[in-house]
Structures are given as structure tokens and as C-alpha cells.
N, C-alpha and C. Protein backbone atom coordinates (compact mmCIF):
# COMPACT_ATOMS: atom_id res chain seq x y z
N UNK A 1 1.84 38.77 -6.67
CA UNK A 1 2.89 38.22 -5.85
C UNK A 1 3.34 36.88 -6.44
N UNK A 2 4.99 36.59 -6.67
CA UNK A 2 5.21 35.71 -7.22
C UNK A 2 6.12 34.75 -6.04
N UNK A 3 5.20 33.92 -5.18
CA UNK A 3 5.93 33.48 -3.56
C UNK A 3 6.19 32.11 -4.42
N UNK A 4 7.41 31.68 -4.33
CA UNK A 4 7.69 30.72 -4.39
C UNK A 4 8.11 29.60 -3.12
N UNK A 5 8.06 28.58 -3.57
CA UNK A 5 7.78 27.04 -2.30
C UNK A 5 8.96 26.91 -2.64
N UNK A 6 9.83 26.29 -1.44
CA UNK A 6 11.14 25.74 -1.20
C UNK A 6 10.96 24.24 -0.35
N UNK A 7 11.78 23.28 -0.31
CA UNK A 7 12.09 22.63 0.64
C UNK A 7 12.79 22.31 1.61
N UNK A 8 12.80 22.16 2.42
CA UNK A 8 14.28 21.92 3.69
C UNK A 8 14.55 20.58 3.61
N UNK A 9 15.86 20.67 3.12
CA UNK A 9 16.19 19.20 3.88
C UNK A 9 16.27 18.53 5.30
N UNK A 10 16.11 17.43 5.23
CA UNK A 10 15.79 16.60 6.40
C UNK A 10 16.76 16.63 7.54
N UNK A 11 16.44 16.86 8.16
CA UNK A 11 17.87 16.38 9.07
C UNK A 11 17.73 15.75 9.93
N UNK A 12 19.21 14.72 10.53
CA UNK A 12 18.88 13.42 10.89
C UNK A 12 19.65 14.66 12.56
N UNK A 13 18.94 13.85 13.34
CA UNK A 13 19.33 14.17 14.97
C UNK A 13 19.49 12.83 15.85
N UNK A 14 19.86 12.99 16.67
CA UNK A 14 19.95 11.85 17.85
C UNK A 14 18.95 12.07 18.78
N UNK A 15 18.43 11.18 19.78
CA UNK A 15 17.71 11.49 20.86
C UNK A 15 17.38 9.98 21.55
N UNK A 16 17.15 10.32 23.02
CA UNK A 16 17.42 9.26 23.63
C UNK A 16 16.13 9.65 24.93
N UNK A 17 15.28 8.71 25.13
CA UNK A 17 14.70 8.62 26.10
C UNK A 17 15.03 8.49 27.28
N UNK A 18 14.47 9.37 28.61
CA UNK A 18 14.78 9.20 30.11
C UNK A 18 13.56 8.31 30.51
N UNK A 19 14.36 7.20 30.87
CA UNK A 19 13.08 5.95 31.45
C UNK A 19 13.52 6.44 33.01
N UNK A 20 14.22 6.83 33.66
CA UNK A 20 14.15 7.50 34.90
C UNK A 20 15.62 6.37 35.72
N UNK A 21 15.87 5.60 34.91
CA UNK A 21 16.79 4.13 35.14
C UNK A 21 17.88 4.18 34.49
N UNK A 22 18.28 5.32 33.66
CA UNK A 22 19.19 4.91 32.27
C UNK A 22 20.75 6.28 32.41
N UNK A 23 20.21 6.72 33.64
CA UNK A 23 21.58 7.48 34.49
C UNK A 23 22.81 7.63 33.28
N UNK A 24 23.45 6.26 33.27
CA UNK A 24 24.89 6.29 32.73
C UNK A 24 24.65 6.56 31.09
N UNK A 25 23.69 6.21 30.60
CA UNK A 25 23.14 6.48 28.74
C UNK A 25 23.00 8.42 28.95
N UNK A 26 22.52 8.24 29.52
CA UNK A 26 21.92 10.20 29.94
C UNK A 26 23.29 10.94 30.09
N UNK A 27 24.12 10.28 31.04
CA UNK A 27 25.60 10.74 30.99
C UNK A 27 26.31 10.69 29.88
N UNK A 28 26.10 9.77 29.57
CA UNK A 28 27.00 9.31 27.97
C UNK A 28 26.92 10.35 27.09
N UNK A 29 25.42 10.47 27.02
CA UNK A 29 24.68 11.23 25.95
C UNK A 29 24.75 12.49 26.03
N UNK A 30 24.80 13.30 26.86
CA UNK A 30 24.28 14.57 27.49
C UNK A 30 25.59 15.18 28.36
N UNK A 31 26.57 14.57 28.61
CA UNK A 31 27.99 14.84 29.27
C UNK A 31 28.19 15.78 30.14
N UNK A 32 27.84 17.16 30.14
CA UNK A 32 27.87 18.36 31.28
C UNK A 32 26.93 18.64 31.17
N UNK A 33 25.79 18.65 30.14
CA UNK A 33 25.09 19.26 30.16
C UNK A 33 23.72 19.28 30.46
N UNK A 34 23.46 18.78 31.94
CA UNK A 34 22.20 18.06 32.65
C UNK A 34 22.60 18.08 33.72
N UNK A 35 21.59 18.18 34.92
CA UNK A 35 21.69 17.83 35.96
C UNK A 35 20.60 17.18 35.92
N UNK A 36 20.83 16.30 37.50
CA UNK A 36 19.72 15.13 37.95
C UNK A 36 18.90 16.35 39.20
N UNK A 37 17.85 16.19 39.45
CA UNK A 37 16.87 16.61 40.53
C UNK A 37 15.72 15.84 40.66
N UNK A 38 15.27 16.12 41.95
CA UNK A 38 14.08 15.18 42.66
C UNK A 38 12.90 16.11 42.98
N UNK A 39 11.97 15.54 42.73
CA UNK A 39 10.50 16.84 42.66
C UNK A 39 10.27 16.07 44.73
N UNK A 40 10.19 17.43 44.73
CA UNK A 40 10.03 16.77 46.45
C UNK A 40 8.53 16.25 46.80
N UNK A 41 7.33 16.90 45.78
CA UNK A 41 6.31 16.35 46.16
C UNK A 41 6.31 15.17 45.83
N UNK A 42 6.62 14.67 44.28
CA UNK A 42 6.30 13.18 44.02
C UNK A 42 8.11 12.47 44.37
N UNK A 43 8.90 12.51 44.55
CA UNK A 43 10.08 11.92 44.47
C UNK A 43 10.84 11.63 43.34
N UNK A 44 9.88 11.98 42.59
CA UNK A 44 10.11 11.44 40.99
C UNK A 44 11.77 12.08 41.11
N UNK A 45 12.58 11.25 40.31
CA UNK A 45 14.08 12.29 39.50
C UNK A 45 13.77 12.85 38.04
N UNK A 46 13.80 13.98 37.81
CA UNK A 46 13.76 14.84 36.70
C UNK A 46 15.56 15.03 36.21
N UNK A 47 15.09 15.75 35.20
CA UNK A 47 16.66 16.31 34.64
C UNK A 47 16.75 17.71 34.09
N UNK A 48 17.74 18.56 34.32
CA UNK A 48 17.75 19.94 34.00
C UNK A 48 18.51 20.16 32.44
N UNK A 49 18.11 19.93 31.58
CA UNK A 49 19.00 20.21 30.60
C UNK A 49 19.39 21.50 29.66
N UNK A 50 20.60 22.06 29.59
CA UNK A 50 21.17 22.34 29.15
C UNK A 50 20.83 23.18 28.14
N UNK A 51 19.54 24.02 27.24
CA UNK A 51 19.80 24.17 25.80
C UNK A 51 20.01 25.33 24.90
N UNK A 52 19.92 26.02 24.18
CA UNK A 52 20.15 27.13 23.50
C UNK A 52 18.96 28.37 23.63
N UNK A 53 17.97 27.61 24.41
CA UNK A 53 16.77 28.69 25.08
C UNK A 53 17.13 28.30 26.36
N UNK A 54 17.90 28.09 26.69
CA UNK A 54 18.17 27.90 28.60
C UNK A 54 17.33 26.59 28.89
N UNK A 55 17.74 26.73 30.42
CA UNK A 55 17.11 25.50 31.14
C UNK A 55 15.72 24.79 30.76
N UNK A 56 16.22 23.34 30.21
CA UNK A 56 14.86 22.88 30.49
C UNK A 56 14.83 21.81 31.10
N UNK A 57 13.24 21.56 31.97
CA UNK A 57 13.18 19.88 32.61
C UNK A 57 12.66 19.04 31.97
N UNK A 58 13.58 18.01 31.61
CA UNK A 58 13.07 16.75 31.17
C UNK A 58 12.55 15.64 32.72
N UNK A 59 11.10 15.22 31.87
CA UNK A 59 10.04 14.30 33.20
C UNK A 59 10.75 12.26 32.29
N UNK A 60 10.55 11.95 33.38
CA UNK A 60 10.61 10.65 32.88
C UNK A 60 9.51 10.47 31.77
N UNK A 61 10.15 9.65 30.75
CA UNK A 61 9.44 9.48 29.69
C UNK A 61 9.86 10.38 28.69
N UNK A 62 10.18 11.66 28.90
CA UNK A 62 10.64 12.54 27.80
C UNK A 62 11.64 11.97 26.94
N UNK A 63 11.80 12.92 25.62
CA UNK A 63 12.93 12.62 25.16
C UNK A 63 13.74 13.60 24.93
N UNK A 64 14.90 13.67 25.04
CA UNK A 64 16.30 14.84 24.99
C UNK A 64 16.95 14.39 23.51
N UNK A 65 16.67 15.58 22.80
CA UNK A 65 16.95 15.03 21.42
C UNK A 65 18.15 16.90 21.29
N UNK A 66 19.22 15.87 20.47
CA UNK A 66 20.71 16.41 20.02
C UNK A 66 20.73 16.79 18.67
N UNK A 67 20.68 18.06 18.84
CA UNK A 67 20.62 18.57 17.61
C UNK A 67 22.28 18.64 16.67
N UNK A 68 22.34 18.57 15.24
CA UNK A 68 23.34 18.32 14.58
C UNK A 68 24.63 18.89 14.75
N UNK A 69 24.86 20.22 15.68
CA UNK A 69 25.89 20.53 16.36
C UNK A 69 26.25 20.45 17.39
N UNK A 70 25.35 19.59 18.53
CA UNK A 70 25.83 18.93 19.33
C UNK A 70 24.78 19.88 20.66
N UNK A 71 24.07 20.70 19.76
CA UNK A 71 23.01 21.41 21.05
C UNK A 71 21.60 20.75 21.55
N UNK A 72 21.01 20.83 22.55
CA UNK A 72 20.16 20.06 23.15
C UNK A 72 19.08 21.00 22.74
């Protein structure tokens, strides 16, 4: 077997942390594609985002990182 090694180039992405405070950056960033929700046991606000495997929740502290065509 003659398997040859390749490399991928790097690619640069965006991404932006939910400190649970940063609402209008999350909007900025993320534009339709999020909703805000509240976990009823802890109160905490979560976020529903948007991505190319469907819904996911981002917890405070996460990060929502934008991939180079503009998918979450």
C-alpha cells in the first residue's frame, strides 16, 4: 500500500463567547440565527443556535464559532 499524507490548510473562523450579558454582540454576531431561552430549573438564559446539524444549545460560557461561509 502506497497511502500517502496530505495537509489541510488552516482555516481562520470567527467565534465569540456567551458570558450570558453580551445579548446585542450575540445579535450582531449570530443575526436570525439563535434564539434566547431560560432553563426553568436554574433560570440560567441559554441560546438555541442555528447549525448545519440542527439545533444546538449554547450554556453560558460556551463559544458559538462561524464557520467560513457564514454557518454556525
Amino acid at each position: 500500500m502506497n497511502a500517502k499524507k496530505y495537509t489541510k490548510k488552516p482555516v481562520t473562523i470567527e467565534a465569540l463567547q456567551w458570558t450570558g450579558e453580551n445579548v446585542s454582540e450575540i445579535f450582531e454576531f449570530c443575526s436570525m440565527s439563535y434564539r434566547a431561552i431560560i432553563n426553568p430549573e436554574t433560570s440560567e438564559m441559554g441560546l438555541i443556535i442555528q447549525t448545519l446539524e440542527g439545533p444546538m444549545t449554547a450554556s453560558i460560557g460556551d463559544y458559538i464559532i462561524k464557520g467560513i461561509k457564514g454557518e454556525f
